[in-house]
C-alpha atoms as a PDB file:
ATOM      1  CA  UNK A   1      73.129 140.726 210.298  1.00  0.00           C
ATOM      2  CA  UNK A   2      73.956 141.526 206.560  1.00  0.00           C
ATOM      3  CA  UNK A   3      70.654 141.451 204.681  1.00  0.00           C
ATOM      4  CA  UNK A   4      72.057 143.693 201.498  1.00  0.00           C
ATOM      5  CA  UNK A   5      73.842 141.565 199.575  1.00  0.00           C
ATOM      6  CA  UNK A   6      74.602 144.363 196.561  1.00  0.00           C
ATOM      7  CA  UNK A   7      76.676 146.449 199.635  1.00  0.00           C
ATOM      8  CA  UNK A   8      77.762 143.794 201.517  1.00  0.00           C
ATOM      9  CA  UNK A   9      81.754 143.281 202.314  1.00  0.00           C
ATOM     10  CA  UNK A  10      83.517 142.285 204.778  1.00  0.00           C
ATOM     11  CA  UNK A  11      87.911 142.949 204.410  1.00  0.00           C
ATOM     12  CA  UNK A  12      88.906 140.718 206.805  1.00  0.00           C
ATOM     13  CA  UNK A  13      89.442 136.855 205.338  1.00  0.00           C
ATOM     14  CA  UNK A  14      86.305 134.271 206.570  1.00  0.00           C
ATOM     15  CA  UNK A  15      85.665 130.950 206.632  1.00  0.00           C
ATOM     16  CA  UNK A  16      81.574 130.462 204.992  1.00  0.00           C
ATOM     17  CA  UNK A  17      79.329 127.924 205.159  1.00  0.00           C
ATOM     18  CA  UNK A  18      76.099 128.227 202.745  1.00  0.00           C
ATOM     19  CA  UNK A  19      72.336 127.029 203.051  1.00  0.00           C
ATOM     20  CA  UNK A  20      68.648 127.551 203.736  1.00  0.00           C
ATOM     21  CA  UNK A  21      69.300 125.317 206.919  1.00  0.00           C
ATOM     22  CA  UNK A  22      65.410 124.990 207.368  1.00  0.00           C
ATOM     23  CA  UNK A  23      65.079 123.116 210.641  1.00  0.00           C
ATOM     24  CA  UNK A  24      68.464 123.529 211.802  1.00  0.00           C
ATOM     25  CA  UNK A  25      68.373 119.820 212.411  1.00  0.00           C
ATOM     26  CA  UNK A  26      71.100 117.499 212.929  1.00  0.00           C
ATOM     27  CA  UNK A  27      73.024 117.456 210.053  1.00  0.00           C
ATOM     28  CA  UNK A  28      72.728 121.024 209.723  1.00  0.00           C
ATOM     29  CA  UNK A  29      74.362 121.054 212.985  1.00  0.00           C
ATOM     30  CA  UNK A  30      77.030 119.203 212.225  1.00  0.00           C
ATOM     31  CA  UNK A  31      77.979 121.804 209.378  1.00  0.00           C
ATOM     32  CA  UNK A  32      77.697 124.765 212.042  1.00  0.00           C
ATOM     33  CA  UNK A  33      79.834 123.207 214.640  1.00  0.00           C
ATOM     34  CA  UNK A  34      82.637 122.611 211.793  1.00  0.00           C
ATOM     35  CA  UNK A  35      82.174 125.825 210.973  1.00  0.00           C
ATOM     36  CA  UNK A  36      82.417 126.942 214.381  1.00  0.00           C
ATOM     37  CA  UNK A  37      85.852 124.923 214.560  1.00  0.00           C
ATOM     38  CA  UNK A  38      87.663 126.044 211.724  1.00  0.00           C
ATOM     39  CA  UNK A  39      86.840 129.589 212.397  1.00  0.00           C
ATOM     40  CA  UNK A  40      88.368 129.198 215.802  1.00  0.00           C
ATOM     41  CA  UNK A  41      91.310 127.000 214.256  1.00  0.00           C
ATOM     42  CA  UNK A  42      92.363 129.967 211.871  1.00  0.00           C
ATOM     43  CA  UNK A  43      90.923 132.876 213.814  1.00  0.00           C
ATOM     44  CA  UNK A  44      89.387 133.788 211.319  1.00  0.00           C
ATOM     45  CA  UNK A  45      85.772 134.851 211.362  1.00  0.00           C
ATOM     46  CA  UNK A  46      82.593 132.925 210.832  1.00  0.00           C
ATOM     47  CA  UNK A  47      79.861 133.593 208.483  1.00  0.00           C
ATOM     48  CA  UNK A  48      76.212 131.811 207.612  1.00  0.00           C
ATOM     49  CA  UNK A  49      75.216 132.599 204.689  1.00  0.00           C
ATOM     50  CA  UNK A  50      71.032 132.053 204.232  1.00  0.00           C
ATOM     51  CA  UNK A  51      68.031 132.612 202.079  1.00  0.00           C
ATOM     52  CA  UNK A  52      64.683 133.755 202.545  1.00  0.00           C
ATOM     53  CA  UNK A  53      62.378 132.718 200.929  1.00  0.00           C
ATOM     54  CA  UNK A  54      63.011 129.354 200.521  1.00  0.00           C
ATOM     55  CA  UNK A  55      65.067 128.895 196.693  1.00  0.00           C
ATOM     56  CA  UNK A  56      62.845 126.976 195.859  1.00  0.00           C
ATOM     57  CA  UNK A  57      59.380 128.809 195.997  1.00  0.00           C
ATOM     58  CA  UNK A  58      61.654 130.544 193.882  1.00  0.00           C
ATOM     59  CA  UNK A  59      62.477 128.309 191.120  1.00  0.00           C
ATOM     60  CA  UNK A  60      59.696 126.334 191.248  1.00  0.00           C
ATOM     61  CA  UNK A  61      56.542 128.686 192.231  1.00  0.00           C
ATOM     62  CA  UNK A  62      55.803 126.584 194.987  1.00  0.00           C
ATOM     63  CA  UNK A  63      54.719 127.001 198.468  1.00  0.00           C
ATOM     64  CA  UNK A  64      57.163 125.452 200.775  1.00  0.00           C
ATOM     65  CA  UNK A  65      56.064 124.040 204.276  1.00  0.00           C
ATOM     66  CA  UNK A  66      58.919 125.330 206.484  1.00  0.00           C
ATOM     67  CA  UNK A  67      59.907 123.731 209.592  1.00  0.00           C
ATOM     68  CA  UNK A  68      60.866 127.437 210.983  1.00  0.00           C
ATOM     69  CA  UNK A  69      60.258 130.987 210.432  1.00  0.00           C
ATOM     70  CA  UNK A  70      63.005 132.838 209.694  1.00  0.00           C
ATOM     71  CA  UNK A  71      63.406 134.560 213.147  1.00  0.00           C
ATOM     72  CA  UNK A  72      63.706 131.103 214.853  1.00  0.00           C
ATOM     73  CA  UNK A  73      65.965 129.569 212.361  1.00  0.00           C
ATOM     74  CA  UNK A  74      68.609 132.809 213.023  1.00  0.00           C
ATOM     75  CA  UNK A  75      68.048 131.865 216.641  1.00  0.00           C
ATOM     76  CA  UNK A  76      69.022 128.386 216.165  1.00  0.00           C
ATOM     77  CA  UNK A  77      72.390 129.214 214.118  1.00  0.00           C
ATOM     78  CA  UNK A  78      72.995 131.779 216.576  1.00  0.00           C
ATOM     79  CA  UNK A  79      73.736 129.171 218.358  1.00  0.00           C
ATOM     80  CA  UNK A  80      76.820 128.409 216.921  1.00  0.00           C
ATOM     81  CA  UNK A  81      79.692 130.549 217.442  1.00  0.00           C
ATOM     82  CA  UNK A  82      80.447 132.791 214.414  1.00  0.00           C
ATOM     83  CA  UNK A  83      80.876 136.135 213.842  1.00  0.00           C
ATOM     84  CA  UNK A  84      78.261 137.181 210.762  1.00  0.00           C
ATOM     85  CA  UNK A  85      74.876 136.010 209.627  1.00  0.00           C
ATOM     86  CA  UNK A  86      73.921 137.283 205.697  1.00  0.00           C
ATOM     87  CA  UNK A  87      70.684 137.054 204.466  1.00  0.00           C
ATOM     88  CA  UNK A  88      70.241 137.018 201.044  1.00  0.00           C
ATOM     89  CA  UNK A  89      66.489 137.838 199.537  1.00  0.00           C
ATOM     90  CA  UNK A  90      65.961 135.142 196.965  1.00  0.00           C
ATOM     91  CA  UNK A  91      64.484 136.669 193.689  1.00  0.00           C
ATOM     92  CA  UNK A  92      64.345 135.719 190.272  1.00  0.00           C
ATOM     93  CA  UNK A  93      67.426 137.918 189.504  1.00  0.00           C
ATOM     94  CA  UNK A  94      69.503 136.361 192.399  1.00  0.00           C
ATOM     95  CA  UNK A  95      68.128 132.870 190.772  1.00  0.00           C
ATOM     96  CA  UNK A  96      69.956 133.840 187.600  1.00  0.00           C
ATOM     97  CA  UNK A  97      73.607 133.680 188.635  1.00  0.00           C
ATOM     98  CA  UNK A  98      75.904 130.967 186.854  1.00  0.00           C
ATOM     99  CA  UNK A  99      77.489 129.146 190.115  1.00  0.00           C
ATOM    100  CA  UNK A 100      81.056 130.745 189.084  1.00  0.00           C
ATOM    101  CA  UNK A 101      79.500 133.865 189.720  1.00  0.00           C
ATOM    102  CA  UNK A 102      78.272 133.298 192.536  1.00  0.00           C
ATOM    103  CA  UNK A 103      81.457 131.703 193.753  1.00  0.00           C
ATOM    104  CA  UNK A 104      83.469 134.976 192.699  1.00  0.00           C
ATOM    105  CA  UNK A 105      80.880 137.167 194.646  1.00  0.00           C
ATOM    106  CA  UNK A 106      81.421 134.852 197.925  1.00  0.00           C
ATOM    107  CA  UNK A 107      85.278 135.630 197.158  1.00  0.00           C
ATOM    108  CA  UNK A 108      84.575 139.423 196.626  1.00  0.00           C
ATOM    109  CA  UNK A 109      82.392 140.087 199.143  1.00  0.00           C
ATOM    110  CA  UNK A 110      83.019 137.629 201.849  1.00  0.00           C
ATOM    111  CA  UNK A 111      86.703 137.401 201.359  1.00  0.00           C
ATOM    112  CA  UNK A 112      86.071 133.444 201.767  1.00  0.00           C
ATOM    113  CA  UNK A 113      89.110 131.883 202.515  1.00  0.00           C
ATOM    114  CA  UNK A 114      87.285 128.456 203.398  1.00  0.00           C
ATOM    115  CA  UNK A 115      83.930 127.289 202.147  1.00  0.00           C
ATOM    116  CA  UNK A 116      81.953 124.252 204.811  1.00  0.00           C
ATOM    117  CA  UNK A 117      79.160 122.971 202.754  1.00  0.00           C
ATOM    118  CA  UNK A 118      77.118 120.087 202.819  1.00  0.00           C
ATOM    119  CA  UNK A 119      77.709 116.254 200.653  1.00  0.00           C
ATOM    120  CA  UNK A 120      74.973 117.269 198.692  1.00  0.00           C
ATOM    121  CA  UNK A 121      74.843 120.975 198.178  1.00  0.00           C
ATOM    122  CA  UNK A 122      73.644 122.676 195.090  1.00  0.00           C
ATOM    123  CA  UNK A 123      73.652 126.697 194.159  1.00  0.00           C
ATOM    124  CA  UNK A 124      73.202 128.479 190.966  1.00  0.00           C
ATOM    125  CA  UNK A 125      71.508 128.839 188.032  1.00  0.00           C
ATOM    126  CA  UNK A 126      69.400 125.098 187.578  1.00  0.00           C
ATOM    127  CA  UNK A 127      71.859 124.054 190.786  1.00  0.00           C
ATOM    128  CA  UNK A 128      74.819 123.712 188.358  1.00  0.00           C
ATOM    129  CA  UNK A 129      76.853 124.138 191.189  1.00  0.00           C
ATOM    130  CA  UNK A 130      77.856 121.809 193.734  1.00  0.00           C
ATOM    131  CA  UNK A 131      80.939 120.075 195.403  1.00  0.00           C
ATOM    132  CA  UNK A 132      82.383 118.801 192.813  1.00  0.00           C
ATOM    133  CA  UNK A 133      82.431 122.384 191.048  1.00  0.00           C
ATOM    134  CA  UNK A 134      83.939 124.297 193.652  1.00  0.00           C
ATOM    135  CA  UNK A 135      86.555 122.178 194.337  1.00  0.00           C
ATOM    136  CA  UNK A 136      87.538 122.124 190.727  1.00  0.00           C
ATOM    137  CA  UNK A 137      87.446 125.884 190.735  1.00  0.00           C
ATOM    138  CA  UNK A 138      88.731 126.356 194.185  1.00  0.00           C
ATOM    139  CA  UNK A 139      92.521 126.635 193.092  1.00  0.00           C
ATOM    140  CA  UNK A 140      91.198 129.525 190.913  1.00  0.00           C
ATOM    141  CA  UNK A 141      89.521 131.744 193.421  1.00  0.00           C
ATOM    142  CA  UNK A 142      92.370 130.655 196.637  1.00  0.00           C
ATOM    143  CA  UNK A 143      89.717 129.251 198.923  1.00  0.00           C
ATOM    144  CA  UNK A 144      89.671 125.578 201.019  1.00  0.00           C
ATOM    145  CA  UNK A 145      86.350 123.027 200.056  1.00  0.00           C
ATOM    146  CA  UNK A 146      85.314 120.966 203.459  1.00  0.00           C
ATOM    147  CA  UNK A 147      82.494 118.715 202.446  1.00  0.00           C
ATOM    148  CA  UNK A 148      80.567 117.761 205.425  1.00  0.00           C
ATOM    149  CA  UNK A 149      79.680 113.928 205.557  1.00  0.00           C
ATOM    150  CA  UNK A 150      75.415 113.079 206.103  1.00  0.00           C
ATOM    151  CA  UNK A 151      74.588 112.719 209.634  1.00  0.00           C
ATOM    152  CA  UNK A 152      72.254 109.098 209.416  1.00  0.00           C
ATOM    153  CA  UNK A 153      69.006 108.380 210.959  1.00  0.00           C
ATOM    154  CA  UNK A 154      67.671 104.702 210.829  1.00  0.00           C
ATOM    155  CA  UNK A 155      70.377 104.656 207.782  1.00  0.00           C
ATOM    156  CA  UNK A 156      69.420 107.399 205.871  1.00  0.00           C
ATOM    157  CA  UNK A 157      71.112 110.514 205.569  1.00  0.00           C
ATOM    158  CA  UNK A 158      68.480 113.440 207.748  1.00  0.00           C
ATOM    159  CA  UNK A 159      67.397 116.021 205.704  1.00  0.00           C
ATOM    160  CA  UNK A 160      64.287 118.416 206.188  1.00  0.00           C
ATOM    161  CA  UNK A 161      62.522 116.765 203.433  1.00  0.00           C
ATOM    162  CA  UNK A 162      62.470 112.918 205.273  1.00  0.00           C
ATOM    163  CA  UNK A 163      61.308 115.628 208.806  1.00  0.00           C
ATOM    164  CA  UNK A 164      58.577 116.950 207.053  1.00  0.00           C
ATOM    165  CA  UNK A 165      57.533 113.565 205.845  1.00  0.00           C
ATOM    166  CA  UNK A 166      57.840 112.558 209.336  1.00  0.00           C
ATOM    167  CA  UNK A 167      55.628 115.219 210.536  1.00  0.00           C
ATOM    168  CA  UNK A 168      52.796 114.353 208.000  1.00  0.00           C
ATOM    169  CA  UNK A 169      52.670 110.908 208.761  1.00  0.00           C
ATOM    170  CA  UNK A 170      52.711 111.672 212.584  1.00  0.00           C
ATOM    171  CA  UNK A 171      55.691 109.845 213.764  1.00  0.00           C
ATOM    172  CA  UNK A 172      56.928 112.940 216.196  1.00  0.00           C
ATOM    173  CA  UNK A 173      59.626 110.833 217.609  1.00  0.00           C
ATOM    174  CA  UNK A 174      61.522 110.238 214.052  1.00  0.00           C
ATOM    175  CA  UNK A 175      61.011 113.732 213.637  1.00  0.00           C
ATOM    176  CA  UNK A 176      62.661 114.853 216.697  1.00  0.00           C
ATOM    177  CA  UNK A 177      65.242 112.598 216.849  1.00  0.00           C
ATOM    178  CA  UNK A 178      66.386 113.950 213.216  1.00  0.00           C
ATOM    179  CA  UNK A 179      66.023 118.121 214.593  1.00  0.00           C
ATOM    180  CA  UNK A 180      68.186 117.106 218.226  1.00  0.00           C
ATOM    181  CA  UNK A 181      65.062 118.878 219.490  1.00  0.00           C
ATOM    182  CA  UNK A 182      61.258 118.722 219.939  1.00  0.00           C
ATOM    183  CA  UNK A 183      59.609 120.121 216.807  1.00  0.00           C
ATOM    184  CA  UNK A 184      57.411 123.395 217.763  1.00  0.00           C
ATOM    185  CA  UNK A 185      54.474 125.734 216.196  1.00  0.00           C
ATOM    186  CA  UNK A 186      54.354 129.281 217.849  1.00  0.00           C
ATOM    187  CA  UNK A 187      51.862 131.584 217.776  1.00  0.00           C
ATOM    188  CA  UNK A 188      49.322 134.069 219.294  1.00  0.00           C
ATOM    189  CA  UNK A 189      46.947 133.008 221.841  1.00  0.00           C
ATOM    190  CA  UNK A 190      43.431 133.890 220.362  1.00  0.00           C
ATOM    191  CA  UNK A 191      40.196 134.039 221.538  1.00  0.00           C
ATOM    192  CA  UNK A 192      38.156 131.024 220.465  1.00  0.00           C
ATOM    193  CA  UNK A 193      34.250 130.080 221.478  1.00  0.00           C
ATOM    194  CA  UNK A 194      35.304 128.703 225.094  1.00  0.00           C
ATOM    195  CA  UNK A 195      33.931 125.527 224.339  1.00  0.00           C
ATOM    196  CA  UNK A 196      36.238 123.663 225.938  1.00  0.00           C
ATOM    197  CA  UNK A 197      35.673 125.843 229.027  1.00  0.00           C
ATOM    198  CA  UNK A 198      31.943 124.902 229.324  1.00  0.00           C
ATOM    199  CA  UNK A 199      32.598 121.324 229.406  1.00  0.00           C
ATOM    200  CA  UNK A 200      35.611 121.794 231.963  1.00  0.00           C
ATOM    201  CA  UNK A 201      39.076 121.979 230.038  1.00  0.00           C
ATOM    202  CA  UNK A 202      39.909 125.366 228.916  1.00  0.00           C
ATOM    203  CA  UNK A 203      41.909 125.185 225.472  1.00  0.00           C
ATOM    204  CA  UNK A 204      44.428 128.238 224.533  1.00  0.00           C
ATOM    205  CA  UNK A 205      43.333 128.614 220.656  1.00  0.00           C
ATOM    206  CA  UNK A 206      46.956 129.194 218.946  1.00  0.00           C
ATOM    207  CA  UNK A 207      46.891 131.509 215.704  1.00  0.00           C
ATOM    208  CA  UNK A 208      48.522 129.240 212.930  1.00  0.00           C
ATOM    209  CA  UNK A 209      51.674 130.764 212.029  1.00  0.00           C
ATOM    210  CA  UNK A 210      52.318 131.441 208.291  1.00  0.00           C
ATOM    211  CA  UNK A 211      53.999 129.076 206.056  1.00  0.00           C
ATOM    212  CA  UNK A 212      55.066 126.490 208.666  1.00  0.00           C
ATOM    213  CA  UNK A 213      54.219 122.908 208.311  1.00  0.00           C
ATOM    214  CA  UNK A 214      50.866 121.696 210.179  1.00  0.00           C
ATOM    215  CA  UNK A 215      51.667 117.935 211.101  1.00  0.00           C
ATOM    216  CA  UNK A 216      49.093 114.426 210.917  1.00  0.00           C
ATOM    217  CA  UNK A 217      46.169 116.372 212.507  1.00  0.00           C
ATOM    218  CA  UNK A 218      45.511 114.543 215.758  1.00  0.00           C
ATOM    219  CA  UNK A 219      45.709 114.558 219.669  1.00  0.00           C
ATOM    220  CA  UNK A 220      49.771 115.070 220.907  1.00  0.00           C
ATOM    221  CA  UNK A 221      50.975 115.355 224.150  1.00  0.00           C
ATOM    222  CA  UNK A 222      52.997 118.681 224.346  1.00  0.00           C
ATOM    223  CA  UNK A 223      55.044 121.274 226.368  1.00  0.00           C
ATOM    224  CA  UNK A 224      54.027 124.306 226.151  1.00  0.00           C
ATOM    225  CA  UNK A 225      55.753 128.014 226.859  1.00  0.00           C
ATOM    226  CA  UNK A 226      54.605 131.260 227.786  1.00  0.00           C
ATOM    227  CA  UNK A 227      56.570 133.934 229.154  1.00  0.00           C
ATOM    228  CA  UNK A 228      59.473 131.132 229.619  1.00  0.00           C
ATOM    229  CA  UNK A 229      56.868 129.042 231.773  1.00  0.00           C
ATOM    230  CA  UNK A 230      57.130 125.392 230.417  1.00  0.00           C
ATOM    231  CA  UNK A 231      53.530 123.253 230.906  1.00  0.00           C
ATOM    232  CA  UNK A 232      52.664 119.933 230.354  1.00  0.00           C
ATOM    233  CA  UNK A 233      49.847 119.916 228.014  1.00  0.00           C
ATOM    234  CA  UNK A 234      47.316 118.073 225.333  1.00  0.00           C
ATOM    235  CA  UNK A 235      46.916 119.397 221.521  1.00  0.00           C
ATOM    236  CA  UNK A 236      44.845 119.147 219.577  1.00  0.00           C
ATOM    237  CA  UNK A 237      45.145 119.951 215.470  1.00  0.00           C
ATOM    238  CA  UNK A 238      42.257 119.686 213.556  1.00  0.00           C
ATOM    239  CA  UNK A 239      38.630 119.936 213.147  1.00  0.00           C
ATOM    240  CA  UNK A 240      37.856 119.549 216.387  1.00  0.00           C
ATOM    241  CA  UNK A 241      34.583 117.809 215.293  1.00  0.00           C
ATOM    242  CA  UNK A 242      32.891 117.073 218.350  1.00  0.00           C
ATOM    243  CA  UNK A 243      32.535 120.132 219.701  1.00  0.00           C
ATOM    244  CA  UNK A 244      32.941 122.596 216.981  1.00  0.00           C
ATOM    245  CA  UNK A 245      32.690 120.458 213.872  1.00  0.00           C
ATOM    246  CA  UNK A 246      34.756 123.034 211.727  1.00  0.00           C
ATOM    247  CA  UNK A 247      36.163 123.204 208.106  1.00  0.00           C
ATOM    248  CA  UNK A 248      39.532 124.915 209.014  1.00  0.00           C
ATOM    249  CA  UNK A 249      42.089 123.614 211.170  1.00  0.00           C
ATOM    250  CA  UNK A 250      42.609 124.997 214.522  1.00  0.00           C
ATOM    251  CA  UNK A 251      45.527 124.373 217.284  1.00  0.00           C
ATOM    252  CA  UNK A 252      44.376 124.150 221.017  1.00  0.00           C
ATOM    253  CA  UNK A 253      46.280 123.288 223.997  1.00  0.00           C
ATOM    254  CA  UNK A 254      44.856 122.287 227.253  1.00  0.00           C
ATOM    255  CA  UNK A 255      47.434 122.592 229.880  1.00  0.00           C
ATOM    256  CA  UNK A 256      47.359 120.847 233.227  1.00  0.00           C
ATOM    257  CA  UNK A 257      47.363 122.010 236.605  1.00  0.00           C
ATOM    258  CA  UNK A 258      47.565 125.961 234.786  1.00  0.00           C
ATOM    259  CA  UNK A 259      45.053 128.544 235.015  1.00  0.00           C
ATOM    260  CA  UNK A 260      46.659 132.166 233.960  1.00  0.00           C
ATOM    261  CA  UNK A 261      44.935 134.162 231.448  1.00  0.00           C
ATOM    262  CA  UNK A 262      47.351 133.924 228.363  1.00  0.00           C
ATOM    263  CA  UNK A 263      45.072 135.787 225.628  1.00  0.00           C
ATOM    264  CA  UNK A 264      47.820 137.575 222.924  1.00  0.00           C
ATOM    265  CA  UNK A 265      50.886 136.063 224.276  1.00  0.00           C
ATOM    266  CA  UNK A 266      52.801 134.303 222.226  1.00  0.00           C
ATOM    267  CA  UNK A 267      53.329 130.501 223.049  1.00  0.00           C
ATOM    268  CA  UNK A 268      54.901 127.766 221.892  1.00  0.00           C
ATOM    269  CA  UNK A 269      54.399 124.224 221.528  1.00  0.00           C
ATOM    270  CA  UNK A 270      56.789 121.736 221.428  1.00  0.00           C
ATOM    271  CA  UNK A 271      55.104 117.599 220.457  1.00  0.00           C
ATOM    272  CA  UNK A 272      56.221 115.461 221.991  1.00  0.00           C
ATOM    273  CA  UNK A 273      53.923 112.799 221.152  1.00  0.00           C
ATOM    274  CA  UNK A 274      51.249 112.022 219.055  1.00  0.00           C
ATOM    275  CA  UNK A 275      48.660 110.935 221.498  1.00  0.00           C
ATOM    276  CA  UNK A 276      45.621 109.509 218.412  1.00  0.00           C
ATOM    277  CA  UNK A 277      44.028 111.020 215.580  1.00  0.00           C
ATOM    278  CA  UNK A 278      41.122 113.005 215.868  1.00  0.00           C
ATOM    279  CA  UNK A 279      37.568 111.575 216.672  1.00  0.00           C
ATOM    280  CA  UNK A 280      33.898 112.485 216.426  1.00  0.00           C
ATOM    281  CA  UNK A 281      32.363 111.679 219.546  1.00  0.00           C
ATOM    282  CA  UNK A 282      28.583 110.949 219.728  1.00  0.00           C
ATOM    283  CA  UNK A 283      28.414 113.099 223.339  1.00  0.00           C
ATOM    284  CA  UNK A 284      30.040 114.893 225.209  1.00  0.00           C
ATOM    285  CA  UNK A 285      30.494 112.369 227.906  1.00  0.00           C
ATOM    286  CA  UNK A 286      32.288 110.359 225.754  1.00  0.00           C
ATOM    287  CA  UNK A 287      34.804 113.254 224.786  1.00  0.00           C
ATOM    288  CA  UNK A 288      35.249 114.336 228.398  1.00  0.00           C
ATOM    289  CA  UNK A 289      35.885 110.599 229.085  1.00  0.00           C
ATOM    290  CA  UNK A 290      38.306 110.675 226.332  1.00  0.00           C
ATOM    291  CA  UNK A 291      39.910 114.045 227.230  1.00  0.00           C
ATOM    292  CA  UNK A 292      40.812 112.989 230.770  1.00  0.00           C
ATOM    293  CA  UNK A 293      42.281 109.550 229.160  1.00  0.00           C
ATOM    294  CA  UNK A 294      44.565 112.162 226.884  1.00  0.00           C
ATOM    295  CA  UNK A 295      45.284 113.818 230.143  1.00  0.00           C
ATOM    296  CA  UNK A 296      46.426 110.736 232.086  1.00  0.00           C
ATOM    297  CA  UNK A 297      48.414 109.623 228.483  1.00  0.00           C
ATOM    298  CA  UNK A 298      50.007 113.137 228.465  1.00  0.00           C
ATOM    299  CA  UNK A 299      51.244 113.101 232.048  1.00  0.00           C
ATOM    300  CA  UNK A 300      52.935 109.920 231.722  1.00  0.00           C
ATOM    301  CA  UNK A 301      54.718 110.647 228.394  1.00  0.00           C
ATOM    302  CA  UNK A 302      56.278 113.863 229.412  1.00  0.00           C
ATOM    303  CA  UNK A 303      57.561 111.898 232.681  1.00  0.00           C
ATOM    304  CA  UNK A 304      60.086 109.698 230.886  1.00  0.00           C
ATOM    305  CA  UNK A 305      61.049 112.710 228.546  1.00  0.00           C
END
């Protein structure tokens, strides 16, 4: 990992492929398994060039729902043969550079002797740059331009923004389909009230992580891991207003046929589904009732998954 980009260099000639790659989803892919390729082709080495934060918190001063933390997103690339990962801090300064200087620093630095970027990629001061620019200034700096076509979903190109809309509105399936993988929140296991002991279905109360998008706040069925233990389970996110009636929004799992105290590990939680939205039952018979319905509902969707 190169995270100083003032020292960074690297002699030998690389083919680079640029991006924030939140979500690593599917068309991201695609542009990490040409990369991947070519670097193999020429034997040359591979490098991913990212950002954190996000540009455009940035550019715009505005908080960004991410659909990974940075430690996960490195994970996913990783998973992509290539031989560097540089991680450039996104500041105002960085913000400030014309695209042909960036473009002369990738040469510098990098010794790029191939660039892989996306059909719609922009870079540089108020996104000047984009395909069109660097292959008009590619014969200038000696590099190669391979513009990577959209990968389609439902006949629109994928692209984090349409996942996170996807997310908000609840429709888990679009949303996975578009990542190639279930979408996930991890976090700490926390102590809550043990409400949902009393009444007979212990919850693990997940700490929600820091700038990562919270989806439609509802009921999903889920797979949960802890210490690389996968478990069928029910979440919910929300209120929880039957039985705590809160103002902030909270994450608890049940998990079936599991009973292991899990207090400060860290777990994840992959929807599957999105079971229903949240309701405020009148008793508690009704939300046991309504529980072991979720349960049933759960079971049966992670069967044909």
């Amino acid at each position: 990992m190169l995270v100083d980009w003032d020292k960074t260099y690297i002699d030998k000639p690389t083919v680079v492929t640029i991006g924030v790659f939140d979500g690593v989803h599917r068309g991201h892919q695609s542009i990490l398994s040409l990369l991947a390729e070519r670097s193999f082709t020429l034997g040359l080495p591979g490098v991913v060039v990212t950002f954190d934060p996000h540009p455009l918190e940035v550019i715009k001063k505005e908080r960004v729902e991410l659909l990974l933390d940075l430690n996960d997103r490195l994970d996913l690339i990783d998973q992509f043969p290539h031989s560097y990962n540089v991680l450039i801090n996104f500041n105002d300064r960085f913000a400030e550079k014309s695209p042909e200087d960036f473009v002369r620093e990738l040469k510098d630095r990098l010794n790029m002797r191939e660039i892989i970027i996306g059909y719609n990629f922009q870079f540089g001061k108020g996104r000047r740059g984009n395909t069109k620019f660097l292959q008009e200034i590619s014969n200038k700096y000696c590099f190669k331009v391979s513009v990577v076509s959209p990968v389609d979903y439902e006949g629109a190109p994928i692209s984090s923004s349409r996942i996170r809309t996807a997310l908000k509105k609840g429709d888990i399936f679009s949303a996975n389909e578009m990542l190639g993988r279930y979408f996930y929140i991890k976090g700490r296991v926390i102590r809550g009230k043990g409400l949902g002991k009393e009444i007979g279905f212990p919850t693990a109360n997940i700490a929600l992580p820091n700038r990562i998008i919270i989806p439609r706040l509802g009921v999903y069925a889920t797979i949960g891991t802890v210490d690389n233990e996968r478990i069928v389970g029910v979440t919910n996110i929300g209120f929880a207003p039957s039985v705590k009636g809160g103002k902030e929004v909270t994450i608890e799992t049940h998990f079936l046929d599991f009973n292991k105290d899990i207090y400060d590990k860290l777990i994840k939680i992959e929807l599957v589904a999105y079971i229903r939205q949240e309701i405020k039952f009148s008793s508690l018979e009704q939300l046991v009732n309504q529980i072991n319905i979720d349960i049933e509902s759960a079971r049966n969707i992670i069967k044909i998954h």
